[in-house]
Protein backbone atom coordinates (compact mmCIF):
# COMPACT_ATOMS: atom_id res chain seq x y z
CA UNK A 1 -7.54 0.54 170.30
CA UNK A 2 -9.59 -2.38 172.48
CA UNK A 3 -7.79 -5.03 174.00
CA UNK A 4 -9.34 -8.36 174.29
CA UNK A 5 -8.38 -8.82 178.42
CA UNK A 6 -10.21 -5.18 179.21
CA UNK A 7 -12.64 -2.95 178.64
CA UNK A 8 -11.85 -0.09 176.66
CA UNK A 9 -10.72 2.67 178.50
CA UNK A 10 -10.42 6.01 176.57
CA UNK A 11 -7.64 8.04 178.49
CA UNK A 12 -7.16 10.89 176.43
CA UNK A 13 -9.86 13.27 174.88
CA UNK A 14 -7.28 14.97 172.49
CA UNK A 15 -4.10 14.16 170.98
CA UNK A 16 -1.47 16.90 169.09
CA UNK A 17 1.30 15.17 167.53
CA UNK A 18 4.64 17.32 166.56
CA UNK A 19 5.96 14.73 164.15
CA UNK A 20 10.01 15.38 163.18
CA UNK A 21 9.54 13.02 160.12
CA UNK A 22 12.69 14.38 158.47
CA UNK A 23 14.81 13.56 161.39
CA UNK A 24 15.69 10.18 163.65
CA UNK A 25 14.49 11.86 166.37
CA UNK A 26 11.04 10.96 167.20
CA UNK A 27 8.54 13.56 167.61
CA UNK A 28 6.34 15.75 170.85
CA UNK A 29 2.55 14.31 171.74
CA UNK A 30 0.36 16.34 173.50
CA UNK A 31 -2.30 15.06 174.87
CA UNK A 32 -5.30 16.24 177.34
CA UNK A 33 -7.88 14.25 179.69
CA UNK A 34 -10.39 15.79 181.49
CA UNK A 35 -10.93 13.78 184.50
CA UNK A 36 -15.07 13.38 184.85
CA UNK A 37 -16.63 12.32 188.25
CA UNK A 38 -19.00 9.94 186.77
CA UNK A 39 -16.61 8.10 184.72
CA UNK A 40 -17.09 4.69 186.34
CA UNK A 41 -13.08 3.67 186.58
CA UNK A 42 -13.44 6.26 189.59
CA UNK A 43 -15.58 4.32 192.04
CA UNK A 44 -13.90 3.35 195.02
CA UNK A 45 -11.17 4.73 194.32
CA UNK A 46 -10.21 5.84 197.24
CA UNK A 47 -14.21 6.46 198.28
CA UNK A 48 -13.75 10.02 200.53
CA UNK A 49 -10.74 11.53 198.22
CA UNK A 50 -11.49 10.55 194.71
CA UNK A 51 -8.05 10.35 192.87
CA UNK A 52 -7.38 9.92 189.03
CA UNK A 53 -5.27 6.21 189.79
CA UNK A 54 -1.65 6.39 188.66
CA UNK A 55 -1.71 3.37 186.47
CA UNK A 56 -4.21 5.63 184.48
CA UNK A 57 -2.02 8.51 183.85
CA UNK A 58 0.64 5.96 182.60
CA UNK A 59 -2.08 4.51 180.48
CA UNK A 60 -3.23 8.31 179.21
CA UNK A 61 0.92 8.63 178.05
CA UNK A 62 0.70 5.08 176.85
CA UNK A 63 -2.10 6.17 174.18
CA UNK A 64 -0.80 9.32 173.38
CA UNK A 65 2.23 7.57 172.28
CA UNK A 66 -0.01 4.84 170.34
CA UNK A 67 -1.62 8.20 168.53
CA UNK A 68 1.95 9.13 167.81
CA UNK A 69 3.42 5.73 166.30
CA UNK A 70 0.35 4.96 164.57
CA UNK A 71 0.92 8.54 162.58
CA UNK A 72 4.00 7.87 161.79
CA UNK A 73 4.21 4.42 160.83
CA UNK A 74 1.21 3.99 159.55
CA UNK A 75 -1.76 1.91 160.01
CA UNK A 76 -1.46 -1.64 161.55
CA UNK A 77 1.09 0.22 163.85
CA UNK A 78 1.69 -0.78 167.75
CA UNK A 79 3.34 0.77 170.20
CA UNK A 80 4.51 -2.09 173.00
CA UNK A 81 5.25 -0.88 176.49
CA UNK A 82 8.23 -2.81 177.02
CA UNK A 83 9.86 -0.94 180.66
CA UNK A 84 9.14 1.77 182.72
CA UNK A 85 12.46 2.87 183.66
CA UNK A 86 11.26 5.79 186.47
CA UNK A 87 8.05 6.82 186.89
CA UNK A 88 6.57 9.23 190.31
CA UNK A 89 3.35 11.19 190.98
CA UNK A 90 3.66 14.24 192.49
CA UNK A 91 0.27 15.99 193.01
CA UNK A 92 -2.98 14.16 192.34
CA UNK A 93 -5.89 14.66 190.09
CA UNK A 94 -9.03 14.87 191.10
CA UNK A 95 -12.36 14.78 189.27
CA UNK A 96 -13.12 18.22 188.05
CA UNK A 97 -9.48 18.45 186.73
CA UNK A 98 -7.57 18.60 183.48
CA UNK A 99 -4.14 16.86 182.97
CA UNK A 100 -2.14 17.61 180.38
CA UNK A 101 0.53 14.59 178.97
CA UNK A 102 3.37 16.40 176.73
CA UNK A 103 5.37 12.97 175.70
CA UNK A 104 8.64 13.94 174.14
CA UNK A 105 9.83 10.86 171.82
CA UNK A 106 13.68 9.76 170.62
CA UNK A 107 13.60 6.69 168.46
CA UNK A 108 16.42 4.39 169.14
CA UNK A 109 16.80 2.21 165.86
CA UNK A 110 16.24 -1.54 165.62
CA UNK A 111 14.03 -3.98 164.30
CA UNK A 112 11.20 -3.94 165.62
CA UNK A 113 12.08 0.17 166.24
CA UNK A 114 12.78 1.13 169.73
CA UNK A 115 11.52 4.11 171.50
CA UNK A 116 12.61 6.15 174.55
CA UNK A 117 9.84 8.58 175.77
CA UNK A 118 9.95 11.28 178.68
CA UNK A 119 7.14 12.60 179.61
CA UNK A 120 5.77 14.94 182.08
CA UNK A 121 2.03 15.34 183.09
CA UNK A 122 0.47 19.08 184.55
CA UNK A 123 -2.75 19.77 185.74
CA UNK A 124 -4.69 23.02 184.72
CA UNK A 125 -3.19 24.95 187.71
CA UNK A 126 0.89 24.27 186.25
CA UNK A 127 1.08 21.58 188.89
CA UNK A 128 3.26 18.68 187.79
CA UNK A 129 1.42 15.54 188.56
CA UNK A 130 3.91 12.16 187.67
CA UNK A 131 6.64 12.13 185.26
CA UNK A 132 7.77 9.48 183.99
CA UNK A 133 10.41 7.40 181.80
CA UNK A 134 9.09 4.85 179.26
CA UNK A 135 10.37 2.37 177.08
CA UNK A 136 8.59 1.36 173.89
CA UNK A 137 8.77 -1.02 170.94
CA UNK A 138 6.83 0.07 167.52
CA UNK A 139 5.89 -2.58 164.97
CA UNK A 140 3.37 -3.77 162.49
CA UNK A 141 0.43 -6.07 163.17
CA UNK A 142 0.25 -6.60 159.28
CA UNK A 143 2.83 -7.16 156.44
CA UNK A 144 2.35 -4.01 154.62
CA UNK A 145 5.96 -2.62 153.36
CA UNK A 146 5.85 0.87 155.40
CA UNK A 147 9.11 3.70 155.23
């Protein structure tokens, strides 16, 4: 999904999506990114202890959760971050490492829907690296009737 105010940033390589269609509840994401030295959002970052930056492992759950709502809902579909209600880091990732985002989802009712999503990020080694608490709002760009 591009955005017209930056450049496209992909921040997850794969997504798994647990969907619990026959429920309210929501649904599980999985995602993974492999964090690449030459990817050119490292640069200076930090310049003698390369670090994945924070705001990107937010924006790796962010699109996991657009994967999610898009499968759900339906084409057309976006997922708004509307509040972070907690987020930390806890171990950083460096290039050479994997991260993976497991986003569990509880949809909250309203119009436009309302979604609550916990997630927790680990690298390779079991190491949690930032969990977080985010607050969502799904709705259609187009006016296709959708269940």
């Amino acid at each position: 999904m591009s955005r017209p105010f930056a450049a496209p940033l992909i921040a997850v390589d794969t997504v798994d999506i647990t969907d619990l269609a026959d429920t309210l509840e929501g649904g599980r994401v999985e995602a993974v990114k492999r964090i690449v030295a030459d990817d050119p959002y490292l640069a200076g970052h930090y310049p003698d202890f390369t670090i994945y930056p924070g705001v990107f492992t937010l924006e790796s759950a962010h699109q996991a959760i657009r994967h999610w709502a898009t499968q759900r809902h339906g084409p057309g579909t976006v997922a708004e971050l509307t509040a972070i209600t907690s987020i930390s880091f806890a171990a950083p990732l460096l290039p050479g490492d994997t991260v993976r985002i497991g986003c569990d989802l509880t949809e909250q009712g309203g119009t436009p829907l309302a979604v609550r999503a916990k997630v927790r990020c680990h690298r390779a080694d079991g190491a949690l690296s930032a969990r977080m608490t985010l607050e969502l709002r799904i709705d259609r760009t187009d006016d296709d009737d959708h269940a």
